[in-house]
PDB file of N, CA and C in Angstrom:
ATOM      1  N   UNK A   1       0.242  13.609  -9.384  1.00  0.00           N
ATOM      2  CA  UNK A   1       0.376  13.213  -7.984  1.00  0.00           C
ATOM      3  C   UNK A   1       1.568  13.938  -7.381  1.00  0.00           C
ATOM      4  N   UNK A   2       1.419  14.329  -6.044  1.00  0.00           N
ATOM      5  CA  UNK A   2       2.516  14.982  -5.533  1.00  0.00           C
ATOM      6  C   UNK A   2       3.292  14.424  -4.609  1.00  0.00           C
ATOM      7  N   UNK A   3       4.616  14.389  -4.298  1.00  0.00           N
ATOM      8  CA  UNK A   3       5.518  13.483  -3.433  1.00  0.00           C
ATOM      9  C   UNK A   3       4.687  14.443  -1.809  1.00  0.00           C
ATOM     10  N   UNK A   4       5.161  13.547  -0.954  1.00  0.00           N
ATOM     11  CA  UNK A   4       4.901  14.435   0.370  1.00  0.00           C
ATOM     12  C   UNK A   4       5.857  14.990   0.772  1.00  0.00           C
ATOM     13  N   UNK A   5       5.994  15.818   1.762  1.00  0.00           N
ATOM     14  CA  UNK A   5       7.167  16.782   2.196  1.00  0.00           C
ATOM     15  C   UNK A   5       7.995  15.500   3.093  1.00  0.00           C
ATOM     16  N   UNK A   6       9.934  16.016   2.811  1.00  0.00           N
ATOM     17  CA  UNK A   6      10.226  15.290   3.288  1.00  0.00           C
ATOM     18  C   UNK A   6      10.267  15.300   4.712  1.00  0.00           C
ATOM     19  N   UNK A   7      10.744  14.183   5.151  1.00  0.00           N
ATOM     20  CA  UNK A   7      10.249  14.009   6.666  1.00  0.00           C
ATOM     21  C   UNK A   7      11.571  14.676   7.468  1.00  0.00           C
ATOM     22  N   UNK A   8      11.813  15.115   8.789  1.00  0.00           N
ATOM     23  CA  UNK A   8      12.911  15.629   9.465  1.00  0.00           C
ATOM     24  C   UNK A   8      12.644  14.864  10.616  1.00  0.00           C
ATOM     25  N   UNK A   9      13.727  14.386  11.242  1.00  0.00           N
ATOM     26  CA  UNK A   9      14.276  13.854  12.509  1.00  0.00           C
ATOM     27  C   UNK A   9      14.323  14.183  13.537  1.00  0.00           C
ATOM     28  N   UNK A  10      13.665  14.154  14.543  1.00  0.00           N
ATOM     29  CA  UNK A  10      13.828  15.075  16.032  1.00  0.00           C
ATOM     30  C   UNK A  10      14.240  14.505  16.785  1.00  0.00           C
ATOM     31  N   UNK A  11      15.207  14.490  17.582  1.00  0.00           N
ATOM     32  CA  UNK A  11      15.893  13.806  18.425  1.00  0.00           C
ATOM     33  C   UNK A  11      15.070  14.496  20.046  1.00  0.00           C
ATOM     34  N   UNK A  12      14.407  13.487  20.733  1.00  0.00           N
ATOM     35  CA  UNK A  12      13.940  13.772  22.349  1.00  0.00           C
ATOM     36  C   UNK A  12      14.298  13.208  23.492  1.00  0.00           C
ATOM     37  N   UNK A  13      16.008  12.276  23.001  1.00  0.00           N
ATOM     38  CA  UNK A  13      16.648  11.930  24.129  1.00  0.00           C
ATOM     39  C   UNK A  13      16.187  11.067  25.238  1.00  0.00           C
ATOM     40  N   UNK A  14      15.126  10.403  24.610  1.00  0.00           N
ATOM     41  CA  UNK A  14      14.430   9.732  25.456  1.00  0.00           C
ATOM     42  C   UNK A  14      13.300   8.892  24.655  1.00  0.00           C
ATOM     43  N   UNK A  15      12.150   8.269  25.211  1.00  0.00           N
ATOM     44  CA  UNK A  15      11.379   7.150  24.856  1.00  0.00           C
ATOM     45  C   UNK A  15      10.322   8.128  24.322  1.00  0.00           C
ATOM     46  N   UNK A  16       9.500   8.620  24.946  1.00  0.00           N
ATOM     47  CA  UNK A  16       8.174   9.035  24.527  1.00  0.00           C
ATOM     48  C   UNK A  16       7.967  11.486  25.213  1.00  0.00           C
ATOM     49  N   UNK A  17       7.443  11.847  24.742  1.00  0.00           N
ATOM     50  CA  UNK A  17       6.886  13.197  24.629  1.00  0.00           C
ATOM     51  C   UNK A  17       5.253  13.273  24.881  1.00  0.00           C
ATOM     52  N   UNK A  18       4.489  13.906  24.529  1.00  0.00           N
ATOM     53  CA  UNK A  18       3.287  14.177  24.759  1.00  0.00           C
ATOM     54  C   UNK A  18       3.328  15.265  23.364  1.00  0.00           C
ATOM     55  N   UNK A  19       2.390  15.405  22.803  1.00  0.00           N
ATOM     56  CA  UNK A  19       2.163  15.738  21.195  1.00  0.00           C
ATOM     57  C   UNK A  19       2.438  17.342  21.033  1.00  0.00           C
ATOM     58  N   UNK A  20       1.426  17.838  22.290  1.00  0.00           N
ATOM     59  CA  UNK A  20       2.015  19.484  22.148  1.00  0.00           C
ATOM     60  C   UNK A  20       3.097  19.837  23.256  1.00  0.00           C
ATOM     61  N   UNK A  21       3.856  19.227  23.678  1.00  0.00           N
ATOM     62  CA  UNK A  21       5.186  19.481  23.136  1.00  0.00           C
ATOM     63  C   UNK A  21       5.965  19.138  22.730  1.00  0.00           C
ATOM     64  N   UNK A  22       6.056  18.286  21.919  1.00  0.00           N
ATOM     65  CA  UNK A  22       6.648  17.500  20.686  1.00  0.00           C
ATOM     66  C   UNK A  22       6.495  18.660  19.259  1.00  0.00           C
ATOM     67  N   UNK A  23       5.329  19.150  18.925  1.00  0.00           N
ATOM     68  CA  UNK A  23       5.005  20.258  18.407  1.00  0.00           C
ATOM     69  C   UNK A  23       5.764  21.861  18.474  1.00  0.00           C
ATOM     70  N   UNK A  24       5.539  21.897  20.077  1.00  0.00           N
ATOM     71  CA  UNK A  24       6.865  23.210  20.398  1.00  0.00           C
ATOM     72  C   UNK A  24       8.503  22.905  20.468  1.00  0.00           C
ATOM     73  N   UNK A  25       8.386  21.404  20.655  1.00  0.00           N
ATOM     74  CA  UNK A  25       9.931  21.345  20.982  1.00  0.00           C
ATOM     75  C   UNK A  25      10.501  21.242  19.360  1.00  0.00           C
ATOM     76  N   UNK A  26       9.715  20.977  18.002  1.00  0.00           N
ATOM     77  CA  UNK A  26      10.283  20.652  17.049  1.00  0.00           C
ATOM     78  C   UNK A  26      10.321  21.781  16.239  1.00  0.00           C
ATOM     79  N   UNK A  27       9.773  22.928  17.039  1.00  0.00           N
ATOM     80  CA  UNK A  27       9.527  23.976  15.986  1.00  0.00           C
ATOM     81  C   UNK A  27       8.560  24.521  14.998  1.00  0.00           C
ATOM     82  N   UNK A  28       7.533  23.634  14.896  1.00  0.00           N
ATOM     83  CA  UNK A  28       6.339  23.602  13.982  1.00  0.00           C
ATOM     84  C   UNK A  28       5.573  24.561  14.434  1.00  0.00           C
ATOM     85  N   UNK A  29       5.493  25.059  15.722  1.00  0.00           N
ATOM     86  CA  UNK A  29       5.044  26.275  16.209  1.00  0.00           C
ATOM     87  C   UNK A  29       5.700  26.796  17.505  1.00  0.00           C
ATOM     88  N   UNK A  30       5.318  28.285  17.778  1.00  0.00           N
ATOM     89  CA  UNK A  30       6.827  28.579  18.654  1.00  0.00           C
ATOM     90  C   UNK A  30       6.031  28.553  20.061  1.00  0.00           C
ATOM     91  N   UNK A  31       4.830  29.321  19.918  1.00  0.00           N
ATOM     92  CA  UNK A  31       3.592  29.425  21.453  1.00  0.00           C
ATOM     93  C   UNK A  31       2.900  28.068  21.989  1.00  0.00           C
ATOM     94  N   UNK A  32       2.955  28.043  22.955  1.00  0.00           N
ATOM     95  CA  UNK A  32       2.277  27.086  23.621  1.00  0.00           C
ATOM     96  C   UNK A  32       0.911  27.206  23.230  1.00  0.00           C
ATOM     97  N   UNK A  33       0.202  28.058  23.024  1.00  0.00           N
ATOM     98  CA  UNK A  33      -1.136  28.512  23.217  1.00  0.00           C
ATOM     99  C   UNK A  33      -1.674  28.258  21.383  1.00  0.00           C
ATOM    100  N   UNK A  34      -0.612  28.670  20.576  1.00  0.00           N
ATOM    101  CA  UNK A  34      -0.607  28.576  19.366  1.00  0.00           C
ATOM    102  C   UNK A  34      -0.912  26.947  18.868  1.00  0.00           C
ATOM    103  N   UNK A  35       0.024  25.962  19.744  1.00  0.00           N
ATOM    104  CA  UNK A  35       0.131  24.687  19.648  1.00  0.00           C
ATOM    105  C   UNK A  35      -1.076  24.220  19.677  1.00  0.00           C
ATOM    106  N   UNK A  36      -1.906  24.404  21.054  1.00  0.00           N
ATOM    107  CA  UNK A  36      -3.328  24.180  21.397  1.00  0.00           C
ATOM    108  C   UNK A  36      -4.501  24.527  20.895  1.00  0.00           C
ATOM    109  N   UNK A  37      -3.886  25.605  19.998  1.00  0.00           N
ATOM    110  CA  UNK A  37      -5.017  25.481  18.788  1.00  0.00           C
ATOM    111  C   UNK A  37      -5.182  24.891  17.734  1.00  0.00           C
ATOM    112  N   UNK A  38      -3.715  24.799  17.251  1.00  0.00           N
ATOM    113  CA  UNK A  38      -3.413  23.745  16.099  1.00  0.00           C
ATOM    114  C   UNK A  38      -3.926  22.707  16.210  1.00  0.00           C
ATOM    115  N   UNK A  39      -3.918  22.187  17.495  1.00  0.00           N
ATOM    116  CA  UNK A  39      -3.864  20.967  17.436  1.00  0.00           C
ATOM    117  C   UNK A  39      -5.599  20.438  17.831  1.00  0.00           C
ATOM    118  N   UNK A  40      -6.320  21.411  18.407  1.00  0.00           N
ATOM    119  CA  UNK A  40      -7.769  21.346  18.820  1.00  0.00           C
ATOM    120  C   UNK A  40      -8.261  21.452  17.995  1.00  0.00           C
ATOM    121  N   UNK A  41      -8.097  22.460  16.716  1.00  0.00           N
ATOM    122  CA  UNK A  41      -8.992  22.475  14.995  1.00  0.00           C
ATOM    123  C   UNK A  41      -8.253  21.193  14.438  1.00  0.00           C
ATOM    124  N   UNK A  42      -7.582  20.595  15.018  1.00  0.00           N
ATOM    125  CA  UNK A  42      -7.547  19.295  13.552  1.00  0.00           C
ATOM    126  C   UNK A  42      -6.284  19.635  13.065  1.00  0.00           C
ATOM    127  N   UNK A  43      -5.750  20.479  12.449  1.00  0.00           N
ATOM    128  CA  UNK A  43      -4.510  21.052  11.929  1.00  0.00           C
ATOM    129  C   UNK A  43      -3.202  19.903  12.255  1.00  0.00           C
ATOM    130  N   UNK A  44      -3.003  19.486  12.997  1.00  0.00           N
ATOM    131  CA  UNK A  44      -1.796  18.553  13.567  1.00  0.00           C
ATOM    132  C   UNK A  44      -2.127  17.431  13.349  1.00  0.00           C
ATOM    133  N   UNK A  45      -1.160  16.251  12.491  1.00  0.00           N
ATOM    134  CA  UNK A  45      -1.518  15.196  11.902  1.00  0.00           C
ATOM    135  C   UNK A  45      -0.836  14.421  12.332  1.00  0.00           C
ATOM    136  N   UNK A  46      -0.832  12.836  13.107  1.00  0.00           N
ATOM    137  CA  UNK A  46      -0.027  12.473  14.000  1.00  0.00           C
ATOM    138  C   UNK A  46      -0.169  10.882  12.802  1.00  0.00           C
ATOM    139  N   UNK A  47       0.845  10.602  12.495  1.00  0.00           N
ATOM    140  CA  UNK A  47       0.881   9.561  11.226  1.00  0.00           C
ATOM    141  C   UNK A  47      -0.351   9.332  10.657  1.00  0.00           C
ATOM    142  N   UNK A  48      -0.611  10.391   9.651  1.00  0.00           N
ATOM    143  CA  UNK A  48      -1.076  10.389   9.176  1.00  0.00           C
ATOM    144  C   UNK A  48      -2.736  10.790   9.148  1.00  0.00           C
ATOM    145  N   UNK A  49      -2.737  11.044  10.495  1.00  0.00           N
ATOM    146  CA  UNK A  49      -4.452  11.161  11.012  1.00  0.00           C
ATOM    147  C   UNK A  49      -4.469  12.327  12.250  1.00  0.00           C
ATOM    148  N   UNK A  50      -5.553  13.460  11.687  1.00  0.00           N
ATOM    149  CA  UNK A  50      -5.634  13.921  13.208  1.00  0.00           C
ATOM    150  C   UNK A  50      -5.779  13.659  14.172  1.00  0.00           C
ATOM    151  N   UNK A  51      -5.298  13.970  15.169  1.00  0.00           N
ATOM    152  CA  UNK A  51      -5.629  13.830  16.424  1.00  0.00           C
ATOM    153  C   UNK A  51      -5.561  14.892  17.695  1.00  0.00           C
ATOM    154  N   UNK A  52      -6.886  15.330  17.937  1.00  0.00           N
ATOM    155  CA  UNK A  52      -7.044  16.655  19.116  1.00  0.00           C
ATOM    156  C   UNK A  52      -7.024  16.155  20.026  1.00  0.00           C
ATOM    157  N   UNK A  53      -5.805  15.572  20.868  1.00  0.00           N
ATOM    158  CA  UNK A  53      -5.184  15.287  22.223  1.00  0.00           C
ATOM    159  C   UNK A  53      -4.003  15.680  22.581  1.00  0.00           C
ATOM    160  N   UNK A  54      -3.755  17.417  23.100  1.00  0.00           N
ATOM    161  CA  UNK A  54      -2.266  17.505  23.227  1.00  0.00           C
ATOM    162  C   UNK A  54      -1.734  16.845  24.040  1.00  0.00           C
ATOM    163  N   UNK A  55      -1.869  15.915  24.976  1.00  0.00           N
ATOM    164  CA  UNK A  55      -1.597  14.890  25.813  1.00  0.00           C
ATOM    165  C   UNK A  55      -1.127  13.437  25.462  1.00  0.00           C
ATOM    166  N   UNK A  56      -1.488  13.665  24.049  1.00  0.00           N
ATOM    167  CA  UNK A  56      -0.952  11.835  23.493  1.00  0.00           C
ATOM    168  C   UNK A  56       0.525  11.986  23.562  1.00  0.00           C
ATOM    169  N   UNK A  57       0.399  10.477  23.984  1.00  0.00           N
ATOM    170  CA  UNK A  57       1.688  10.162  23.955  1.00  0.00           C
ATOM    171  C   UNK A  57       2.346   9.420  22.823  1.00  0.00           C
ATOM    172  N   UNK A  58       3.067  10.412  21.996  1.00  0.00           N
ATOM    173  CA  UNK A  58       4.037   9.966  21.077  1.00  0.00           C
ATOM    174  C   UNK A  58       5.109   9.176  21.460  1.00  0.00           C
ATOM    175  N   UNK A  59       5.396   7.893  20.327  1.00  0.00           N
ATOM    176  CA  UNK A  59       6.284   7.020  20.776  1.00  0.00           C
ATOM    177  C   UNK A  59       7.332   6.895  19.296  1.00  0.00           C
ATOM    178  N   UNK A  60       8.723   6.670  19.436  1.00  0.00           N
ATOM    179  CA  UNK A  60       9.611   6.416  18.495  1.00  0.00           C
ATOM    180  C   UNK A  60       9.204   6.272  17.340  1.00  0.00           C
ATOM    181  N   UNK A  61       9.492   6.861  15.974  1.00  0.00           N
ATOM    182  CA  UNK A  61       8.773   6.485  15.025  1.00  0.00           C
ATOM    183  C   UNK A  61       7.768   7.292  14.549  1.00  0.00           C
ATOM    184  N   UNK A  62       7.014   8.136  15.289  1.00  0.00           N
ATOM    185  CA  UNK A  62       5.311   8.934  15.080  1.00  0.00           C
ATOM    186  C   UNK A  62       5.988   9.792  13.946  1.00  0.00           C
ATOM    187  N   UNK A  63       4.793   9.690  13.537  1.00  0.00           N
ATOM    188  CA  UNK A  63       5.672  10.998  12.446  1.00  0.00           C
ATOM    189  C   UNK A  63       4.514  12.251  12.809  1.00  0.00           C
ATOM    190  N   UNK A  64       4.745  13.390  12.972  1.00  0.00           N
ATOM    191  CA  UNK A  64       3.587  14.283  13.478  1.00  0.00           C
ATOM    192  C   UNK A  64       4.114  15.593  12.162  1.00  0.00           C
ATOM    193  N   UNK A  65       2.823  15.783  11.775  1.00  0.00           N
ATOM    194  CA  UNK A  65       2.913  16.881   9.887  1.00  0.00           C
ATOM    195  C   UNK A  65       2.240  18.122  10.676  1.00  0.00           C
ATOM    196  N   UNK A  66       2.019  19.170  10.244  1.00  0.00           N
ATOM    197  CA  UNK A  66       1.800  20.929  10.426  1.00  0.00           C
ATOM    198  C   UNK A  66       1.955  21.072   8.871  1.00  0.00           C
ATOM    199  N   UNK A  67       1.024  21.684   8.444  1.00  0.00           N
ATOM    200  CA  UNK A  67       1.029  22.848   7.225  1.00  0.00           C
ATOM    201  C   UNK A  67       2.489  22.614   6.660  1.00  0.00           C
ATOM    202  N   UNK A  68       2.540  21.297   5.784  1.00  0.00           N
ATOM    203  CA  UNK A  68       3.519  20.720   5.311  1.00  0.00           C
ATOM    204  C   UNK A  68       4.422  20.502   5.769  1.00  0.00           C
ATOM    205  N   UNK A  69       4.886  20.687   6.478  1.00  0.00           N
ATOM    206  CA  UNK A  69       5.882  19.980   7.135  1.00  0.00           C
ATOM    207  C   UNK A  69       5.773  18.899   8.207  1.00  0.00           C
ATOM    208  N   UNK A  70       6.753  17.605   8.193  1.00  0.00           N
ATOM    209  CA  UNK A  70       6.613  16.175   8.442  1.00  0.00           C
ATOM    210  C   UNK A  70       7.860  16.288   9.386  1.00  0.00           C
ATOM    211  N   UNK A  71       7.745  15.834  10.648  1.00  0.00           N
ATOM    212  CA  UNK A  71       8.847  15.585  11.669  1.00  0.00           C
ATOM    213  C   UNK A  71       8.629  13.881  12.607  1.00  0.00           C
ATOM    214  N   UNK A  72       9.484  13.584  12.669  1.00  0.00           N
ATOM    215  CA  UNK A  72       9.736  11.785  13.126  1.00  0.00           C
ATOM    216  C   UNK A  72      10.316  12.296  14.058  1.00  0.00           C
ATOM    217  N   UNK A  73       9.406  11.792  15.225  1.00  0.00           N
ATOM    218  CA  UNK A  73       9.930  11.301  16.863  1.00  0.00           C
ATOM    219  C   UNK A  73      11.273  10.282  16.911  1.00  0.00           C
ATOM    220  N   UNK A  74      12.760  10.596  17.373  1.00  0.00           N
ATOM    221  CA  UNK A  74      13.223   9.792  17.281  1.00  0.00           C
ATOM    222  C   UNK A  74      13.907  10.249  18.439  1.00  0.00           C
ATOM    223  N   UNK A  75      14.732   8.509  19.350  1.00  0.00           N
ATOM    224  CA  UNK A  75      15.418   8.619  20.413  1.00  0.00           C
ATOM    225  C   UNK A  75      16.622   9.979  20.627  1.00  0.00           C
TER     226      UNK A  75
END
């Protein structure tokens, strides 16, 4: 069994983001356009489950994964 990647902290200075750009602002990808694909094939895992809505709104806590790597929405 394998541990999961550890998780990293993103600070957004605020309450809530929207997923693709939560995605560009954390670094997991650098293009906007890049984001919107990631995230339309499935690729972007929003605790634990895909979800193809770059429009969701992430709230404190979400943890959103990319091709191993795990980042937590935090104030």
């Amino acid at each position: 069994m394998t541990n999961p990647a550890p998780i990293d902290d993103v600070s957004i200075g605020g309450d809530g983001i929207r997923l693709g750009q939560f995605v560009k602002f954390a670094g997991l990808l650098d293009s906007g356009g890049n984001v919107k694909e990631a995230i339309i094939d499935g690729y972007v895992l929003v605790n634990g489950e895909v979800d193809r809505r770059r429009g969701r709104q992430l709230q404190i806590g979400d943890v959103v994964s990319f091709e191993g790597r795990r980042v937590r929405v935090c104030p």
